[in-house]
Protein backbone atom coordinates (compact mmCIF):
# COMPACT_ATOMS: atom_id res chain seq x y z
CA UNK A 1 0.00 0.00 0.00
CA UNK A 2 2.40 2.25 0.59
CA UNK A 3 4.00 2.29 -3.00
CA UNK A 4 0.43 2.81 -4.23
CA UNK A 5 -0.04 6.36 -1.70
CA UNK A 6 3.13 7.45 -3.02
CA UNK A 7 2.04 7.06 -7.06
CA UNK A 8 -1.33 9.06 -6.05
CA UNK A 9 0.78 11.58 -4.06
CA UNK A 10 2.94 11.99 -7.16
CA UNK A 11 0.54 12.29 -9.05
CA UNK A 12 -1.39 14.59 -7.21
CA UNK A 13 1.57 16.95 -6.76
CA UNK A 14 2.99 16.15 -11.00
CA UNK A 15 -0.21 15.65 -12.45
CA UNK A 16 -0.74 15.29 -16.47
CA UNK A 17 -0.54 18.50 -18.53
CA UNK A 18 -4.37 18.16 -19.94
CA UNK A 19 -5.40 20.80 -21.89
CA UNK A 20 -2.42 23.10 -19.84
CA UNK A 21 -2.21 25.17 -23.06
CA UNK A 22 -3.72 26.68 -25.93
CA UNK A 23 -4.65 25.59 -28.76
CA UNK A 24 -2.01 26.58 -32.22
CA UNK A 25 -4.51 29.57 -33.58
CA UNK A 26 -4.38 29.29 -37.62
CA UNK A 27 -5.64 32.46 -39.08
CA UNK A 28 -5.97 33.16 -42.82
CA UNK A 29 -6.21 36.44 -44.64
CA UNK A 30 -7.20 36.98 -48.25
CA UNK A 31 -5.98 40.36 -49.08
CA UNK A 32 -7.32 42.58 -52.56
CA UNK A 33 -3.97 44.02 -53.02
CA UNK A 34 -1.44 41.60 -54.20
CA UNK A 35 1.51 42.81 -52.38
CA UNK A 36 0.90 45.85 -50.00
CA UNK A 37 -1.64 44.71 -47.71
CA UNK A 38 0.36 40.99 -47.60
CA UNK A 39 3.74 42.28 -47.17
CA UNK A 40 2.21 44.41 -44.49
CA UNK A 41 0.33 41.71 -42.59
CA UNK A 42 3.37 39.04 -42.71
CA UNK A 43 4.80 41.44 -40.68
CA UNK A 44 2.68 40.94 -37.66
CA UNK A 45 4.48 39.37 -34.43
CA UNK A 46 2.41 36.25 -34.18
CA UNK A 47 3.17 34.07 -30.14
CA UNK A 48 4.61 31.25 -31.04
CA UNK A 49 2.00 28.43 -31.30
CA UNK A 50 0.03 31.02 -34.00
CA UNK A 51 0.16 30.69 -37.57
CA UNK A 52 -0.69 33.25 -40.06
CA UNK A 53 -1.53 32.10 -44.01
CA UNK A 54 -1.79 35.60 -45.85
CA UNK A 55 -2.92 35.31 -49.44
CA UNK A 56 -2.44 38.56 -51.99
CA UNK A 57 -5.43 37.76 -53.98
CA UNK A 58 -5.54 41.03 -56.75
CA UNK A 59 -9.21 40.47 -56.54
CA UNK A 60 -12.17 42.92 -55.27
CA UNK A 61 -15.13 42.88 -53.29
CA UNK A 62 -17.50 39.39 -53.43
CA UNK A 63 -14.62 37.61 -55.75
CA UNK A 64 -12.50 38.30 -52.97
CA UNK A 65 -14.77 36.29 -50.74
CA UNK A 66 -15.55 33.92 -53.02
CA UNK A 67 -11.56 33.14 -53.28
CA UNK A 68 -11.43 33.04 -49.12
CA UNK A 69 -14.34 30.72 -48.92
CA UNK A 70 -12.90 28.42 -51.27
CA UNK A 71 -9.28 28.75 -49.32
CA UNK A 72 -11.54 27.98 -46.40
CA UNK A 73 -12.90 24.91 -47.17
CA UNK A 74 -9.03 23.38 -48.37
CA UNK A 75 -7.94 23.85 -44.57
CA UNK A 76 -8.80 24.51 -41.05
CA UNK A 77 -8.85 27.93 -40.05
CA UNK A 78 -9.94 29.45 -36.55
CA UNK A 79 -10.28 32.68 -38.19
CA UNK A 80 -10.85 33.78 -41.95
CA UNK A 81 -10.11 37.38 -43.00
CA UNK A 82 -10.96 39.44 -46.10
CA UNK A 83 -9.31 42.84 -47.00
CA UNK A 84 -9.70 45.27 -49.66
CA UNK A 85 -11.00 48.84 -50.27
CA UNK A 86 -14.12 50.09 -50.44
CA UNK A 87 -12.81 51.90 -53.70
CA UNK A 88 -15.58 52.82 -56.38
CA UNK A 89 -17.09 49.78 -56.37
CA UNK A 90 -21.02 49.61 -56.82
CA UNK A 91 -22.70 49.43 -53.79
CA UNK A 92 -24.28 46.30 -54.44
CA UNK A 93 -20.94 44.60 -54.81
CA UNK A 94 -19.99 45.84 -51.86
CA UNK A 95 -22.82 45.11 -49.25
CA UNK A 96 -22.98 41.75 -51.18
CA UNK A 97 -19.28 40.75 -50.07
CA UNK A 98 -19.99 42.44 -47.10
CA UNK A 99 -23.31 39.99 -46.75
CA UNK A 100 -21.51 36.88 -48.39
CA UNK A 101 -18.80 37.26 -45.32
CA UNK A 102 -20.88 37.52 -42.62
CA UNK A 103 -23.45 34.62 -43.73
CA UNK A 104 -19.64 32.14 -43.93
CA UNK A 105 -17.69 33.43 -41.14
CA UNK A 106 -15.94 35.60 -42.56
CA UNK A 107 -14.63 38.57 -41.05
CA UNK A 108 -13.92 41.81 -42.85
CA UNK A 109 -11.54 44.26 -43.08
CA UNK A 110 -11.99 47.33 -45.27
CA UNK A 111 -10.67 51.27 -45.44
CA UNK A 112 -12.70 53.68 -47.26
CA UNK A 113 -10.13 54.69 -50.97
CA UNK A 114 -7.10 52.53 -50.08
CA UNK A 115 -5.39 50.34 -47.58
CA UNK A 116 -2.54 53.28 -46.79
CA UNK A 117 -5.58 55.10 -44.84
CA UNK A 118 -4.56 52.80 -42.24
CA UNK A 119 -0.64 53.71 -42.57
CA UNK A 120 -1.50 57.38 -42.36
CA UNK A 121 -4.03 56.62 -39.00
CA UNK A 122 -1.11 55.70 -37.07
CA UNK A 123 0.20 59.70 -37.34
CA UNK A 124 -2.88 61.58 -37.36
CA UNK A 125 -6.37 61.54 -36.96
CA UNK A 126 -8.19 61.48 -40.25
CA UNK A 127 -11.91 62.12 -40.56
CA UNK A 128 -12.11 63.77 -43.94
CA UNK A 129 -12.24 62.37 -47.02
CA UNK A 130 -8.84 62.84 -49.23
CA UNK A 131 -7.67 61.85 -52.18
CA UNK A 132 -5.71 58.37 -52.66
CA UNK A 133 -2.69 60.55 -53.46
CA UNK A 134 -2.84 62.58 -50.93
CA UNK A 135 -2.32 59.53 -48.37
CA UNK A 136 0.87 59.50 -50.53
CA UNK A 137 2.23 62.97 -49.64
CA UNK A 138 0.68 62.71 -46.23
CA UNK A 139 3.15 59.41 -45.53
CA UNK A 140 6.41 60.50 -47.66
CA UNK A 141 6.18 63.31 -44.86
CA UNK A 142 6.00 61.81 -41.72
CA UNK A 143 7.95 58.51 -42.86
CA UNK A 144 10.85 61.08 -43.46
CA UNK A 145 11.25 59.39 -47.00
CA UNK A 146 9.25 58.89 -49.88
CA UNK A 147 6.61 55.83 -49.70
CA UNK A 148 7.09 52.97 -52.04
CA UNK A 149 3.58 51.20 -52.57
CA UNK A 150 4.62 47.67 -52.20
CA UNK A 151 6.93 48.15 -49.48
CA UNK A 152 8.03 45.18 -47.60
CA UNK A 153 9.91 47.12 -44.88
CA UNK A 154 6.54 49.56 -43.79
CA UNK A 155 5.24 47.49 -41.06
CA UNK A 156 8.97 47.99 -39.17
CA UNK A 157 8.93 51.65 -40.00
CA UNK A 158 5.33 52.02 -38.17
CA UNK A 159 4.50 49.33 -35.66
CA UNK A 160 5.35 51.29 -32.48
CA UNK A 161 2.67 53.85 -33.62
CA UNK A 162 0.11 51.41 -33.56
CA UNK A 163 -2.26 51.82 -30.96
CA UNK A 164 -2.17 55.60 -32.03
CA UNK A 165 -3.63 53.83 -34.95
CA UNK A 166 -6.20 51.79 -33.46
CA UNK A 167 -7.18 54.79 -31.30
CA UNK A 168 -7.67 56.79 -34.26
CA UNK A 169 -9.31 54.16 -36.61
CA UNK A 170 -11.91 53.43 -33.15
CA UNK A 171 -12.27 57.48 -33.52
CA UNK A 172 -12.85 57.90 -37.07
CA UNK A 173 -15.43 54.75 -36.60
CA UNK A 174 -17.30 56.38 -34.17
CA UNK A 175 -17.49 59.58 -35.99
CA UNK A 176 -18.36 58.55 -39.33
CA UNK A 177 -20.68 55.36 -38.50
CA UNK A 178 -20.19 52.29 -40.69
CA UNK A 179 -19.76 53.05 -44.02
CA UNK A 180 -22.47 52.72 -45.65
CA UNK A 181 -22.09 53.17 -49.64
């Protein structure tokens, strides 16, 4: 008897790992632009048991959700992204991805003219509409150089402003509403 106290004692005090930790996460992201939005989001710091699958699709609106449904089916995701601009697209193409995603899962990402809106909200607070180019002078500015669209370097040059940029993206949500085309 004794030897058998001692195993539940051991046990007790070196128990099995069950479920200890957390599952790998396996996120996939279907981007419009080809290379600026994936260079960009390859960037991200993932913790180690994460895996990111980013996909630089050149397609728009419900194409581009048509693509990440199709990706979604080939493997197991825990989340599925879409991103692309909300551009001059009809606004039945738009609220139609927008539907399409939200019926499959599918969560959505989307800046109102062009993805470097969200390079430009981690300087300043934005909550008028400018011109794509502009975003272009705006950025050659404050990166202290001029901005080269398919940079693969950006996400380095602005990651420490970034919850400036989530505070001002939250800001510029709550002021202009959802867009609604």
């Amino acid at each position: 008897m004794p030897e058998r106290r001692f195993l539940q004692e051991r046990k007790a005090i070196y128990g099995r790992r069950i479920n200890k930790y957390e599952p790998r996460q396996h996120f996939l992201v279907v981007c419009e632009g080809e290379k600026t939005e994936p260079n960009y989001f390859k960037r991200f710091p993932l913790p180690p048991d994460s895996i990111v699958d980013v996909r630089g699709i050149g397609a728009n609106t419900v194409s581009l959700v048509i693509e990440a449904l199709r990706l979604k089916s080939e493997a197991k995701y825990h989340q599925v992204w879409c991103v692309f601009d909300r551009d001059s697209f009809p606004p039945g193409n738009f609220n139609a991805a927008l539907q399409k995603a939200e019926a499959n899962d599918i969560r959505v990402a989307y800046s109102n003219k062009a993805f470097e809106l969200w390079y430009v909200l981690h300087f300043d607070y934005l909550d008028t509409g400018i011109n794509r180019s502009d975003y272009i002078t705006c950025l050659d500015g404050k990166l202290g150089h001029e901005y080269q669209k398919n940079s693969e370097t950006i996400y380095d040059e602005i990651y420490t402003r970034q919850a400036v940029a989530i505070r001002n993206a939250k800001n510029y949500w709550r002021s202009t509403g959802p867009l609604t085309p």
